[in-house]
PDB file of N, CA and C in Angstrom:
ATOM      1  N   UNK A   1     -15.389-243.188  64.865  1.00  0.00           N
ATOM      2  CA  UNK A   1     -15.749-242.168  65.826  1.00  0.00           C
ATOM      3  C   UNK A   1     -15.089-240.875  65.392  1.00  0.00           C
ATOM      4  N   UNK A   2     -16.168-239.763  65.211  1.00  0.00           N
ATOM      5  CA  UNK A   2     -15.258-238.567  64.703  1.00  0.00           C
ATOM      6  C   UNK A   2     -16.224-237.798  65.917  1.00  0.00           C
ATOM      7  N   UNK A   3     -15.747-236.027  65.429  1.00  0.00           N
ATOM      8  CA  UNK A   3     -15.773-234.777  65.583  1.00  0.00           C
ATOM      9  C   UNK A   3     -16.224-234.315  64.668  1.00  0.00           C
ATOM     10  N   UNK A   4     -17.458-233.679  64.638  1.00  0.00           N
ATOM     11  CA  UNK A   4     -17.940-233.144  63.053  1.00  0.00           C
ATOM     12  C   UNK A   4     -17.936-231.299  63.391  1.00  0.00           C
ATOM     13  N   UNK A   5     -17.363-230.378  62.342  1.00  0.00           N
ATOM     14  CA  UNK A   5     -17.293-229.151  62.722  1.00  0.00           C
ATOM     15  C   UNK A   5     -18.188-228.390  61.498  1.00  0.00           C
ATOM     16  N   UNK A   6     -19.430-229.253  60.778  1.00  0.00           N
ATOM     17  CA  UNK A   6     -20.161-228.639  59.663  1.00  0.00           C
ATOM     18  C   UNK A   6     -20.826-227.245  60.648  1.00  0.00           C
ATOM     19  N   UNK A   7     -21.658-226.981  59.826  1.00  0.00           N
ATOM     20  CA  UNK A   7     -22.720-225.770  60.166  1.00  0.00           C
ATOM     21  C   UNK A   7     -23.887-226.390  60.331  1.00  0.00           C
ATOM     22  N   UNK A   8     -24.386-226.948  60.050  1.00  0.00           N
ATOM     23  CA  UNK A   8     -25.382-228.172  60.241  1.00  0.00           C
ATOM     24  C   UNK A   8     -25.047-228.549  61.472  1.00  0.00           C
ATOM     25  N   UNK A   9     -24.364-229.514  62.005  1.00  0.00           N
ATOM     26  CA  UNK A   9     -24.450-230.227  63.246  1.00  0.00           C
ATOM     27  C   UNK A   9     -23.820-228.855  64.515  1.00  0.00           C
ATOM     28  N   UNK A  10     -23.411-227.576  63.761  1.00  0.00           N
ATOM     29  CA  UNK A  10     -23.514-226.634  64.714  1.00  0.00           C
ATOM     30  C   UNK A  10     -24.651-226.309  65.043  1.00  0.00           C
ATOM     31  N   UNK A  11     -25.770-226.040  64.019  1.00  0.00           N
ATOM     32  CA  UNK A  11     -26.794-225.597  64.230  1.00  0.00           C
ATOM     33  C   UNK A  11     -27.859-226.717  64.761  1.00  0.00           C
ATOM     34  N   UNK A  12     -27.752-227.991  64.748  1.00  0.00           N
ATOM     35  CA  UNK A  12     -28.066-229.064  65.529  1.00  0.00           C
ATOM     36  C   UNK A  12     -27.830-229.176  66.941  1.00  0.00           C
ATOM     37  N   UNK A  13     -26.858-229.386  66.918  1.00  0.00           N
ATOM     38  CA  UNK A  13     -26.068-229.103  68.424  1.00  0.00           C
ATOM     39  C   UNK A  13     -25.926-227.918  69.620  1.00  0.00           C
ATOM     40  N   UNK A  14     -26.340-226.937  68.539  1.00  0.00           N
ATOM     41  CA  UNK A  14     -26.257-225.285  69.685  1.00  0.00           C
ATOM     42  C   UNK A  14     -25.044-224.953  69.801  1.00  0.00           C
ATOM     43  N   UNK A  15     -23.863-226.042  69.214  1.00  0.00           N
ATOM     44  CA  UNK A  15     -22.402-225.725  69.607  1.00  0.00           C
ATOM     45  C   UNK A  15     -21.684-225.900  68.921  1.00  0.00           C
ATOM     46  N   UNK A  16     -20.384-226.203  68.776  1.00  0.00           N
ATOM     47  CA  UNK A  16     -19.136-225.947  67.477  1.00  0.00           C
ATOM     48  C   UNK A  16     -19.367-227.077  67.238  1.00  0.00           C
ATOM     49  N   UNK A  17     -19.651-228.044  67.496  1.00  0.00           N
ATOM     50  CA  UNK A  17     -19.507-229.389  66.986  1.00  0.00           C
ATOM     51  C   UNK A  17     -20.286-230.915  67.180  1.00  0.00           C
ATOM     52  N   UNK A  18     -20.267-231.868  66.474  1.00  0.00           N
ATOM     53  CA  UNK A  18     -21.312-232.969  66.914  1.00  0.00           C
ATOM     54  C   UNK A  18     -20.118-233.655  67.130  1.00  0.00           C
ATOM     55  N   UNK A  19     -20.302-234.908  68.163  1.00  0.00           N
ATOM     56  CA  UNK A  19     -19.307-236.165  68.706  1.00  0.00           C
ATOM     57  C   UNK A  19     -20.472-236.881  68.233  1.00  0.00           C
ATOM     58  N   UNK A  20     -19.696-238.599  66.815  1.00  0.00           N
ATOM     59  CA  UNK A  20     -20.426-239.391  66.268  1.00  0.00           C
ATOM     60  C   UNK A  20     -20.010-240.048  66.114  1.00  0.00           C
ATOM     61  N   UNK A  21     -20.627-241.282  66.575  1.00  0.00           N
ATOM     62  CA  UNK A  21     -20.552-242.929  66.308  1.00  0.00           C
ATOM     63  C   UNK A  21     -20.517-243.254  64.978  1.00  0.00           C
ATOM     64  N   UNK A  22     -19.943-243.661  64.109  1.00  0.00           N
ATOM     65  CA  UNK A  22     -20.444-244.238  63.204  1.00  0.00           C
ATOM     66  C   UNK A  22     -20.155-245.751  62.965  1.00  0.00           C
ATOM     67  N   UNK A  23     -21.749-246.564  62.593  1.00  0.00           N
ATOM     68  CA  UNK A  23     -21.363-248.122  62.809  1.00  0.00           C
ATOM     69  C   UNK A  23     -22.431-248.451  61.557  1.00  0.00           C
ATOM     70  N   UNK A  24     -22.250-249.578  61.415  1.00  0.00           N
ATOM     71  CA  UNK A  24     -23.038-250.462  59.984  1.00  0.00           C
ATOM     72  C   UNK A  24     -23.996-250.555  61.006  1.00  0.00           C
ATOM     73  N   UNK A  25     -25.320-249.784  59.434  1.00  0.00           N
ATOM     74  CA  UNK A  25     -26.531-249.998  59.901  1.00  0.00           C
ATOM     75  C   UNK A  25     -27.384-250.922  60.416  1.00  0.00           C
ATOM     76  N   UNK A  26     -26.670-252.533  59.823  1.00  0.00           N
ATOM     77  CA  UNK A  26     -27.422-253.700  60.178  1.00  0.00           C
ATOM     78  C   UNK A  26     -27.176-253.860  61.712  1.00  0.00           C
ATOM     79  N   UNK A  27     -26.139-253.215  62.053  1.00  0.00           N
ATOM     80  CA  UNK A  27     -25.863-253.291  63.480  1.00  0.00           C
ATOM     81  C   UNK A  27     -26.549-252.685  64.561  1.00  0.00           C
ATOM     82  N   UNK A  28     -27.464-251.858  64.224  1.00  0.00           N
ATOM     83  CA  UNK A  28     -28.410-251.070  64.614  1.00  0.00           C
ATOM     84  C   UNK A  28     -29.821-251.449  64.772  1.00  0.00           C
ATOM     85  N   UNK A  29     -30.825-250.941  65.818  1.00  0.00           N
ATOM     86  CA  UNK A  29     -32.194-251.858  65.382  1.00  0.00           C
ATOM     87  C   UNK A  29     -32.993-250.286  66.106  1.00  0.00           C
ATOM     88  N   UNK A  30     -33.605-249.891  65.335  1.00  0.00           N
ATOM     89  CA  UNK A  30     -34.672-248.693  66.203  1.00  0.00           C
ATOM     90  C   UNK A  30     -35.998-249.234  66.135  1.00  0.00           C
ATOM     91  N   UNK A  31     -36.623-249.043  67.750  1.00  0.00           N
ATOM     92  CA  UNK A  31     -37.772-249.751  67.979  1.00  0.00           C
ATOM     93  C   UNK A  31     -38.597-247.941  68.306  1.00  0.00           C
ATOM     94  N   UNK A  32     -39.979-248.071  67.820  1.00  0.00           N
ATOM     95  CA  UNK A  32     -40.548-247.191  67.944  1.00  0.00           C
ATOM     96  C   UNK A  32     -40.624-246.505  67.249  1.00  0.00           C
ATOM     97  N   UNK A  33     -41.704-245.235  66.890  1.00  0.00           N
ATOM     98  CA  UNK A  33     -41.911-244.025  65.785  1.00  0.00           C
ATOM     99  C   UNK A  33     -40.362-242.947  66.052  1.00  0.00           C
ATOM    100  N   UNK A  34     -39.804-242.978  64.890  1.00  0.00           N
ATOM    101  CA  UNK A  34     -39.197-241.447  64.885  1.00  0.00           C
ATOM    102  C   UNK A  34     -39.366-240.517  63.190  1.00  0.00           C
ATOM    103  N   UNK A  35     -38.984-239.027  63.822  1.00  0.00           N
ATOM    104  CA  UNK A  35     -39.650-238.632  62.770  1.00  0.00           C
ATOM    105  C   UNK A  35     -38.266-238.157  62.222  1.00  0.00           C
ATOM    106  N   UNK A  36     -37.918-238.084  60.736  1.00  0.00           N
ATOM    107  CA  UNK A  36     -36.873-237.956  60.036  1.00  0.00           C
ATOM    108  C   UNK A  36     -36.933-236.226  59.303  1.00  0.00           C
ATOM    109  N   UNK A  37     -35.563-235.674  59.498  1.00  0.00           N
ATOM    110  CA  UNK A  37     -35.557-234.462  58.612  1.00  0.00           C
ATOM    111  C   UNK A  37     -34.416-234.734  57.404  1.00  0.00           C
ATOM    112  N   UNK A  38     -34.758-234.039  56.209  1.00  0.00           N
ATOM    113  CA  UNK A  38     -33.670-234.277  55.420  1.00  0.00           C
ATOM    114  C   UNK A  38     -33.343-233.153  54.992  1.00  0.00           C
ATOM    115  N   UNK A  39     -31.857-232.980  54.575  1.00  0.00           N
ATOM    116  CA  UNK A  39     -31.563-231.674  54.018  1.00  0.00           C
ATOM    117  C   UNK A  39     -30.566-231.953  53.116  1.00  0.00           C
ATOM    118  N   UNK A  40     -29.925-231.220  52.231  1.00  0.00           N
ATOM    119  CA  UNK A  40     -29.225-230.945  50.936  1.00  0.00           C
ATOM    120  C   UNK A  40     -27.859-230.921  51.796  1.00  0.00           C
ATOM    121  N   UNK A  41     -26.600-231.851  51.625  1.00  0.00           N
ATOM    122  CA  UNK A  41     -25.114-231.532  52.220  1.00  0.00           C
ATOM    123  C   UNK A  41     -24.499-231.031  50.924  1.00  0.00           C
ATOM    124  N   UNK A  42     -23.273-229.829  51.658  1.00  0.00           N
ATOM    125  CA  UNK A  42     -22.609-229.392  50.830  1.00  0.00           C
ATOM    126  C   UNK A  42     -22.075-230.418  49.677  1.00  0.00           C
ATOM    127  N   UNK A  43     -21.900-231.251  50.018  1.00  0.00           N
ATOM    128  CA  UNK A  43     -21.280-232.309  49.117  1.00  0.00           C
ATOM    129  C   UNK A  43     -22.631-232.538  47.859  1.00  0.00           C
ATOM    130  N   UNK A  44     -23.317-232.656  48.148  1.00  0.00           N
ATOM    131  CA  UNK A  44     -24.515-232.905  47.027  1.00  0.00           C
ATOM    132  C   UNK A  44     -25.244-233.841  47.631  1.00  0.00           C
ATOM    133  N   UNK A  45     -25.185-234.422  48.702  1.00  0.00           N
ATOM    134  CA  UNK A  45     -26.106-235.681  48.833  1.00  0.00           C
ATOM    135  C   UNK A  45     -26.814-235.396  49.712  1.00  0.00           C
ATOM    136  N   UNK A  46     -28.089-236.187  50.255  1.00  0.00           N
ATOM    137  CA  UNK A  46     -28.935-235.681  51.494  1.00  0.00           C
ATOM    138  C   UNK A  46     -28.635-236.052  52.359  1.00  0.00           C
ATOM    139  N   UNK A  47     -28.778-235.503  53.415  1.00  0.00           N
ATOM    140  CA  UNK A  47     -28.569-235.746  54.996  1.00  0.00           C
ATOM    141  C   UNK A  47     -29.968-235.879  55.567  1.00  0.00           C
ATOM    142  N   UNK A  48     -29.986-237.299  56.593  1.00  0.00           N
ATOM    143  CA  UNK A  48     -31.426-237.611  57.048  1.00  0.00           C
ATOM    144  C   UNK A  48     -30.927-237.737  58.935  1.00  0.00           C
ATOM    145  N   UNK A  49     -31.492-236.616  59.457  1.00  0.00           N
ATOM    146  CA  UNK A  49     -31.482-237.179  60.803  1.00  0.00           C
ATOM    147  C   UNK A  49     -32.881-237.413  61.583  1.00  0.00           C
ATOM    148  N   UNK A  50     -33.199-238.374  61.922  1.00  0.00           N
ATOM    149  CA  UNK A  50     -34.201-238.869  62.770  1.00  0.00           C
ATOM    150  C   UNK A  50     -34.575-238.672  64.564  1.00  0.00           C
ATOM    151  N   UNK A  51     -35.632-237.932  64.519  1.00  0.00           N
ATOM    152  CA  UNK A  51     -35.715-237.743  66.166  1.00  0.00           C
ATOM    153  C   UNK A  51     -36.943-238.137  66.922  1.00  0.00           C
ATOM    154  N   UNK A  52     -36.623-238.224  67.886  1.00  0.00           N
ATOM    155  CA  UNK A  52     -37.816-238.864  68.910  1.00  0.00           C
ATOM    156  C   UNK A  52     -38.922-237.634  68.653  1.00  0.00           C
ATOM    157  N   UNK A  53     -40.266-238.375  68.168  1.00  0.00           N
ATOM    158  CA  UNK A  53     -41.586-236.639  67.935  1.00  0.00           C
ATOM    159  C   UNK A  53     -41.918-236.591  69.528  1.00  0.00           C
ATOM    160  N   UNK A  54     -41.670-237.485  70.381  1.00  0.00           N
ATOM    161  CA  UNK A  54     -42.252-236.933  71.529  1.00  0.00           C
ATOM    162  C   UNK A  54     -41.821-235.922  72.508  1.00  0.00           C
ATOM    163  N   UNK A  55     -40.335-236.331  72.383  1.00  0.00           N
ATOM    164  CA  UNK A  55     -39.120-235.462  72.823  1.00  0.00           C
ATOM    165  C   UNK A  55     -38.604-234.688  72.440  1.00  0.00           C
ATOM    166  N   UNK A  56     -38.149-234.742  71.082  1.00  0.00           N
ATOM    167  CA  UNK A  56     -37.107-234.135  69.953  1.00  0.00           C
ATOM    168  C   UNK A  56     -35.537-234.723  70.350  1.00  0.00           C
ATOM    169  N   UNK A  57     -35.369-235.763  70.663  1.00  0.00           N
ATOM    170  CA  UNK A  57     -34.155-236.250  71.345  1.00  0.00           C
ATOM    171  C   UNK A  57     -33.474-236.362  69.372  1.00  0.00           C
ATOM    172  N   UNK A  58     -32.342-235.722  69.083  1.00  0.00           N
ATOM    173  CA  UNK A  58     -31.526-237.021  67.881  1.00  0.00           C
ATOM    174  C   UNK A  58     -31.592-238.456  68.568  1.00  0.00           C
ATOM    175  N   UNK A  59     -31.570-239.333  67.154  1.00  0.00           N
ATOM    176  CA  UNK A  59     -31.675-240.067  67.454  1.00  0.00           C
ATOM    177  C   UNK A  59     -30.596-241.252  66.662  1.00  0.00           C
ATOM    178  N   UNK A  60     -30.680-240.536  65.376  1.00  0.00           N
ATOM    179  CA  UNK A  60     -29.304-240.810  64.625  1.00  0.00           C
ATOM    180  C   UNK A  60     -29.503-240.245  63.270  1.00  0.00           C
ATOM    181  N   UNK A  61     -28.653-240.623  62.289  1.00  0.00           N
ATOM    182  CA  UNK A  61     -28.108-239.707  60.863  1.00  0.00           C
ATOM    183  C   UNK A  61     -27.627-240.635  59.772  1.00  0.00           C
ATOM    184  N   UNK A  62     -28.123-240.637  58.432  1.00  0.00           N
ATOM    185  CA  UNK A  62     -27.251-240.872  57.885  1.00  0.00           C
ATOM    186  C   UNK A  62     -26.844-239.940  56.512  1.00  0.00           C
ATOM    187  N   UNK A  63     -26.220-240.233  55.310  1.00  0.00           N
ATOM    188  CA  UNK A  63     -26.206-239.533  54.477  1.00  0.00           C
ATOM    189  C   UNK A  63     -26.565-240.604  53.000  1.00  0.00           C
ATOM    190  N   UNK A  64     -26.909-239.608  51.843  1.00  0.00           N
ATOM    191  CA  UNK A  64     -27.075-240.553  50.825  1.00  0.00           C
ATOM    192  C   UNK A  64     -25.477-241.393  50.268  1.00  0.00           C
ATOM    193  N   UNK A  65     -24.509-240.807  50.773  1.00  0.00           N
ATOM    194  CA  UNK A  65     -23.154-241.116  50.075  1.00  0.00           C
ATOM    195  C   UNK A  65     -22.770-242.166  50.882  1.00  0.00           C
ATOM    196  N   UNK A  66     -23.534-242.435  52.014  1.00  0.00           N
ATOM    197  CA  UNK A  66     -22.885-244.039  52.666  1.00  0.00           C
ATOM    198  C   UNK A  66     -24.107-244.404  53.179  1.00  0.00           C
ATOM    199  N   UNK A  67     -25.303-245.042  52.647  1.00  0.00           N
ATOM    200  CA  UNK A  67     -26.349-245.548  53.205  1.00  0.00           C
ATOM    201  C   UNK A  67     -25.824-246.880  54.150  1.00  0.00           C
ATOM    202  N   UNK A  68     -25.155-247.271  53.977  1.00  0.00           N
ATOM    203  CA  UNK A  68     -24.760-248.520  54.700  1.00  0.00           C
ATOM    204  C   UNK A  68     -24.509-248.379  56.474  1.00  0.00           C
ATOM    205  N   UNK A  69     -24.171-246.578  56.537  1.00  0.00           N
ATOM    206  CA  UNK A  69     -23.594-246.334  57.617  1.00  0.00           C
ATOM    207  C   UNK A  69     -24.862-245.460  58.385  1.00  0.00           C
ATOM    208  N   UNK A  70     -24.409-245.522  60.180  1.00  0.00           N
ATOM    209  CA  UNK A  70     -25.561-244.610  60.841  1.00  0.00           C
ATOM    210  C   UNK A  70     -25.003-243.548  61.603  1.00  0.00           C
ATOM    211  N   UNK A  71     -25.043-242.517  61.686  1.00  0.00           N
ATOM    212  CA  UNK A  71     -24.294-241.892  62.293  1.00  0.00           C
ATOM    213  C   UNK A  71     -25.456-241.957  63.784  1.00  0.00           C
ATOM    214  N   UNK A  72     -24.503-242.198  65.322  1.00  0.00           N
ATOM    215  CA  UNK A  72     -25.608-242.262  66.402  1.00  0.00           C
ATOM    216  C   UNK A  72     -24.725-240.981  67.186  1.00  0.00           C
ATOM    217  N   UNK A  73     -25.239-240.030  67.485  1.00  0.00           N
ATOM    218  CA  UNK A  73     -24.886-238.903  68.518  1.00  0.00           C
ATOM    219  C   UNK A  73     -24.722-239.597  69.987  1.00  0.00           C
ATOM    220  N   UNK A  74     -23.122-239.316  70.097  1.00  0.00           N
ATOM    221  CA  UNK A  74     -22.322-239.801  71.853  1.00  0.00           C
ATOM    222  C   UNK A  74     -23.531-239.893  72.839  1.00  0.00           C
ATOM    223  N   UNK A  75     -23.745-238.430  72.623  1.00  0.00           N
ATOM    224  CA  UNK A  75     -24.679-237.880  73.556  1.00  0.00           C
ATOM    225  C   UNK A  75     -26.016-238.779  73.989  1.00  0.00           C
ATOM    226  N   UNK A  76     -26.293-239.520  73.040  1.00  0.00           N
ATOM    227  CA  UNK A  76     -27.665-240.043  73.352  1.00  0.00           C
ATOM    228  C   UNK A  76     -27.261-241.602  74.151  1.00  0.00           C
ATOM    229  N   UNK A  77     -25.790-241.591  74.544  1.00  0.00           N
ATOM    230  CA  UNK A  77     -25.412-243.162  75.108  1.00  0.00           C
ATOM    231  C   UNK A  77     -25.421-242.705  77.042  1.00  0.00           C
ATOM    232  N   UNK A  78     -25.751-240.906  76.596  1.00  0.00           N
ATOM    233  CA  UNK A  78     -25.666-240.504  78.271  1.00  0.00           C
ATOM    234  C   UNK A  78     -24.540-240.729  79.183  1.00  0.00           C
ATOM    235  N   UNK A  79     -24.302-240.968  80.318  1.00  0.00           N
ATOM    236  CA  UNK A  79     -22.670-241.072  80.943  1.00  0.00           C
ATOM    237  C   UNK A  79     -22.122-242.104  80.345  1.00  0.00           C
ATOM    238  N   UNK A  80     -22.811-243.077  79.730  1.00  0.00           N
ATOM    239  CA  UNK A  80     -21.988-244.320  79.725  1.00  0.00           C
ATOM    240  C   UNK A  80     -21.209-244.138  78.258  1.00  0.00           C
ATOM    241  N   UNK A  81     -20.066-243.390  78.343  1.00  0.00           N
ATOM    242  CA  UNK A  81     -19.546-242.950  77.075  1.00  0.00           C
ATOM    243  C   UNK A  81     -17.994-242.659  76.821  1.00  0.00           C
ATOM    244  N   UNK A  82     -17.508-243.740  77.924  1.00  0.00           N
ATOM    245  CA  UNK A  82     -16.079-243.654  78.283  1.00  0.00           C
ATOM    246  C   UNK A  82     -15.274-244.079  76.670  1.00  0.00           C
ATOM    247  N   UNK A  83     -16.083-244.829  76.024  1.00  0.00           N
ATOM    248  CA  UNK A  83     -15.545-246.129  74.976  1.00  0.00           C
ATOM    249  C   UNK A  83     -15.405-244.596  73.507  1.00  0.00           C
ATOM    250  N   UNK A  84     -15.689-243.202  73.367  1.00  0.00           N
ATOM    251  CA  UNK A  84     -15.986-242.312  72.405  1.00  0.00           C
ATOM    252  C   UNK A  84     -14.353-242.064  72.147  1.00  0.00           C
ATOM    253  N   UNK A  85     -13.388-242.435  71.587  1.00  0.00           N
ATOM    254  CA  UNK A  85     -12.164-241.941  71.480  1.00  0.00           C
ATOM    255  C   UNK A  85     -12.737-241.663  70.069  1.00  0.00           C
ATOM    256  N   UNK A  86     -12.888-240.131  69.664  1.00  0.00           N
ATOM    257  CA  UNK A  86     -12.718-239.640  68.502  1.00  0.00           C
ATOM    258  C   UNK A  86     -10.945-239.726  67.142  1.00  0.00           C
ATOM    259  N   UNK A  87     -11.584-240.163  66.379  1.00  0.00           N
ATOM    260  CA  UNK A  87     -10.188-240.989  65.828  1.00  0.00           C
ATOM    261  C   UNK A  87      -9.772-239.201  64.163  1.00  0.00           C
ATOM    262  N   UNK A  88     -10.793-238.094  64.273  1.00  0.00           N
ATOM    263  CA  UNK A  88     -10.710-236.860  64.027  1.00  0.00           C
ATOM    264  C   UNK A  88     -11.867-235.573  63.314  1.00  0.00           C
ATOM    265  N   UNK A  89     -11.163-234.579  63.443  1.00  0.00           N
ATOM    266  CA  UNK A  89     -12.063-233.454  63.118  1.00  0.00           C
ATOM    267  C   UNK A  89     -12.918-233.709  61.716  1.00  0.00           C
ATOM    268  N   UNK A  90     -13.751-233.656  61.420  1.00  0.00           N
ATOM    269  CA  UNK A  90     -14.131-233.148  59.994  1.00  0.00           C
ATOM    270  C   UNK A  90     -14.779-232.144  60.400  1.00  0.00           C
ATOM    271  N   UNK A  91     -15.005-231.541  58.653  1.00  0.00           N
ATOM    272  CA  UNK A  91     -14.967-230.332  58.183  1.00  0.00           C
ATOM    273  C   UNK A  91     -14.529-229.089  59.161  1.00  0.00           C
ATOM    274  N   UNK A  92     -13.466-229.048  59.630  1.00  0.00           N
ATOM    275  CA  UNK A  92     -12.637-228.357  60.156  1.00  0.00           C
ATOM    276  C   UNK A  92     -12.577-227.415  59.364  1.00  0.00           C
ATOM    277  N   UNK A  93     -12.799-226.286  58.121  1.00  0.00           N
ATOM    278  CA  UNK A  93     -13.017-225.520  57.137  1.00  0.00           C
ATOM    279  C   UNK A  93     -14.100-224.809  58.355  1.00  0.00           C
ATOM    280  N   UNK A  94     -14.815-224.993  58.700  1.00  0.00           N
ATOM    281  CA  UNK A  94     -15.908-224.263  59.797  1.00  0.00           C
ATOM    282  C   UNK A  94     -15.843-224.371  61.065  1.00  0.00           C
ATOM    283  N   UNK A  95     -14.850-224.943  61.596  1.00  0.00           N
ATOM    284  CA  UNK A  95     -14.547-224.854  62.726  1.00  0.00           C
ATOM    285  C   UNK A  95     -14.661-223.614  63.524  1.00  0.00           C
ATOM    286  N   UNK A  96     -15.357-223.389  64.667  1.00  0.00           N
ATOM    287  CA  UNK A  96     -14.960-222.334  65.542  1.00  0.00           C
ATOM    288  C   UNK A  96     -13.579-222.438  66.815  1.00  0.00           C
ATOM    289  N   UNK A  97     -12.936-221.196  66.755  1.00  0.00           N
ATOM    290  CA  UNK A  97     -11.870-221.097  67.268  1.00  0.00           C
ATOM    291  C   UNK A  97     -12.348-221.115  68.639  1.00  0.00           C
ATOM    292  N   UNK A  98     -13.361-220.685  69.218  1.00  0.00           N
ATOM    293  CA  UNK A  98     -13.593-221.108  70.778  1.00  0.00           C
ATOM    294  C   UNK A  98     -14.472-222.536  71.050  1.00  0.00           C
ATOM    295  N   UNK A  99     -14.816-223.222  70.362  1.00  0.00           N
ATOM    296  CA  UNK A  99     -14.549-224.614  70.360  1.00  0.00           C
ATOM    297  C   UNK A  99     -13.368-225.730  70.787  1.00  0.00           C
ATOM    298  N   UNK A 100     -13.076-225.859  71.565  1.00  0.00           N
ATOM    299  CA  UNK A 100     -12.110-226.463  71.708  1.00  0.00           C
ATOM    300  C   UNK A 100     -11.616-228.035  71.836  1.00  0.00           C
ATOM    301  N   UNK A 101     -11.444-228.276  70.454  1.00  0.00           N
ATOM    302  CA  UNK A 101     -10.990-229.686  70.341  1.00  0.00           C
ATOM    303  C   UNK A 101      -9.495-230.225  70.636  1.00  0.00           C
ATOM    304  N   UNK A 102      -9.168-231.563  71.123  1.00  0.00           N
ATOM    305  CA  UNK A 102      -8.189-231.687  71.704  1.00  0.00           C
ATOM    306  C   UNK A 102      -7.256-231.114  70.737  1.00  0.00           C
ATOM    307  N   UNK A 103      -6.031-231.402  71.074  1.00  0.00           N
ATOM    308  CA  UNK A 103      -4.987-230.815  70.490  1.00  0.00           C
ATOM    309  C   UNK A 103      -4.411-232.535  69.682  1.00  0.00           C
ATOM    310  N   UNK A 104      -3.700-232.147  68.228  1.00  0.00           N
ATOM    311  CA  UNK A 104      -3.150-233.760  67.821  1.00  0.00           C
ATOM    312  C   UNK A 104      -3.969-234.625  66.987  1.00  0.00           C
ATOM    313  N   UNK A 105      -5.672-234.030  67.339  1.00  0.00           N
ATOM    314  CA  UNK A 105      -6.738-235.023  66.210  1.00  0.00           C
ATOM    315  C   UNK A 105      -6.784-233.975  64.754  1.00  0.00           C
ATOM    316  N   UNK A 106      -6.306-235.448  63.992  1.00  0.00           N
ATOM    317  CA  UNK A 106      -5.963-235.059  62.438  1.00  0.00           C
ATOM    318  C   UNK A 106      -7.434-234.398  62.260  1.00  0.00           C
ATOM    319  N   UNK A 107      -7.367-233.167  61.188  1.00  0.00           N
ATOM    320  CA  UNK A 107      -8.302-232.471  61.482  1.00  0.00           C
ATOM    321  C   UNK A 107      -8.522-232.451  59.424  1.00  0.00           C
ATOM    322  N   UNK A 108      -9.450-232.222  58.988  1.00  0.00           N
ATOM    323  CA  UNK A 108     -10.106-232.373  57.246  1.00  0.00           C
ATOM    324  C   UNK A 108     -10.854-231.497  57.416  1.00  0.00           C
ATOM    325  N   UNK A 109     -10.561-230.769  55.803  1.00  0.00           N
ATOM    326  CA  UNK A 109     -11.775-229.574  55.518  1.00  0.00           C
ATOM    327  C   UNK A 109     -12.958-229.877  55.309  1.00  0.00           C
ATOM    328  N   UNK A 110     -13.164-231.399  55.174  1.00  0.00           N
ATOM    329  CA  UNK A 110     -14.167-231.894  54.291  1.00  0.00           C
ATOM    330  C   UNK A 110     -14.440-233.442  54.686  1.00  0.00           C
ATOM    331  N   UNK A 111     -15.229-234.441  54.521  1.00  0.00           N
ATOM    332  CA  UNK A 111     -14.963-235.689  55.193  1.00  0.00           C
ATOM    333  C   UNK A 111     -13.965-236.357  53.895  1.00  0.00           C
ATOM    334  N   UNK A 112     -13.073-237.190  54.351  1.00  0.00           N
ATOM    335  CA  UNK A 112     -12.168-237.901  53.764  1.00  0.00           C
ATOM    336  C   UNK A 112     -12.814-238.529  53.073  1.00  0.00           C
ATOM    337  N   UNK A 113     -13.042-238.714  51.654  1.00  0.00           N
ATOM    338  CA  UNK A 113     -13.662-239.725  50.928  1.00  0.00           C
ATOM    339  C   UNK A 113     -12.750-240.987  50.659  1.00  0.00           C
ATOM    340  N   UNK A 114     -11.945-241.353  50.535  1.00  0.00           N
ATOM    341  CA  UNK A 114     -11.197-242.418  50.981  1.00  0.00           C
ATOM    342  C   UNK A 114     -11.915-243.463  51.751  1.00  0.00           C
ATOM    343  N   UNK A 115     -12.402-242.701  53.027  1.00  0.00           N
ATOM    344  CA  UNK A 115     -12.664-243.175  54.346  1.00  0.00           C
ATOM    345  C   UNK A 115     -14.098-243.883  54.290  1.00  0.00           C
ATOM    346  N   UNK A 116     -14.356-242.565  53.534  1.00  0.00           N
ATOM    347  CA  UNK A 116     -16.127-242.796  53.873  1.00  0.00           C
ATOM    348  C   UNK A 116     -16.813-244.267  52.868  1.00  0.00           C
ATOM    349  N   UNK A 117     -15.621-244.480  51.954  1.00  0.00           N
ATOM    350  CA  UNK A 117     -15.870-246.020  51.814  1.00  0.00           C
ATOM    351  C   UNK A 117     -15.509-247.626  52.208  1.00  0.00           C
ATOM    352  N   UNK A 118     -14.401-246.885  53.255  1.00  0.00           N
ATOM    353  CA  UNK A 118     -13.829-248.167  53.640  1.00  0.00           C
ATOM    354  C   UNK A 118     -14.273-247.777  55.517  1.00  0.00           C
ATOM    355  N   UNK A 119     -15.121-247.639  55.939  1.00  0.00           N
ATOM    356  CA  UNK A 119     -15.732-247.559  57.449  1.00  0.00           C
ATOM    357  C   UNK A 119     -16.424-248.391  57.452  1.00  0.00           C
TER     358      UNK A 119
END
């Protein structure tokens, strides 16, 4: 569970930041049409997020550098979202200063690659 502070999920979001699940894809099951956008991440790899065409709801994300993983937006679990303890910031390098994330979450310019293979 992170805090994402790219320009991308600003410009996704309307706001400083995306709140994201991330869980193994097999763990996941999407029933129904959604329609997928992809784009170029700073890092070099593509970013695919998928949304409801009827709605435009996100619906979830992943990237080419961890296909294994899904990223699902808090937001789409609606109130029932007590269980979201964000564990920290990425790309904090773009962070906006009137954004306000708690105070204490380890914060990265960049996503931890370390991490992004052992999640």
């Amino acid at each position: 569970m992170l805090i994402c502070s790219c320009e991308a999920c600003q410009k996704a979001t309307g706001t400083g930041h995306s709140a994201i699940a991330l869980v193994d894809r097999s763990a996941v099951t999407v029933t129904g049409e959604t329609r997928p956008f992809s784009r170029p991440a700073d890092s070099g790899a593509t970013f695919t997020r998928h949304f409801c065409p009827v709605c435009g709801t996100p619906l979830h994300g992943y990237s080419s550098r961890a296909e294994r993983l899904i990223a699902l937006p808090v937001g789409l679990f609606g109130p029932q979202t007590d269980w979201f303890q964000p564990a920290r910031l990425i790309f904090a390098r773009s962070h906006r200063d009137w954004d306000w994330i708690v105070e204490g979450l380890p914060r990265h310019n960049t996503y931890p690659e370390r991490e992004l293979h052992n999640v």
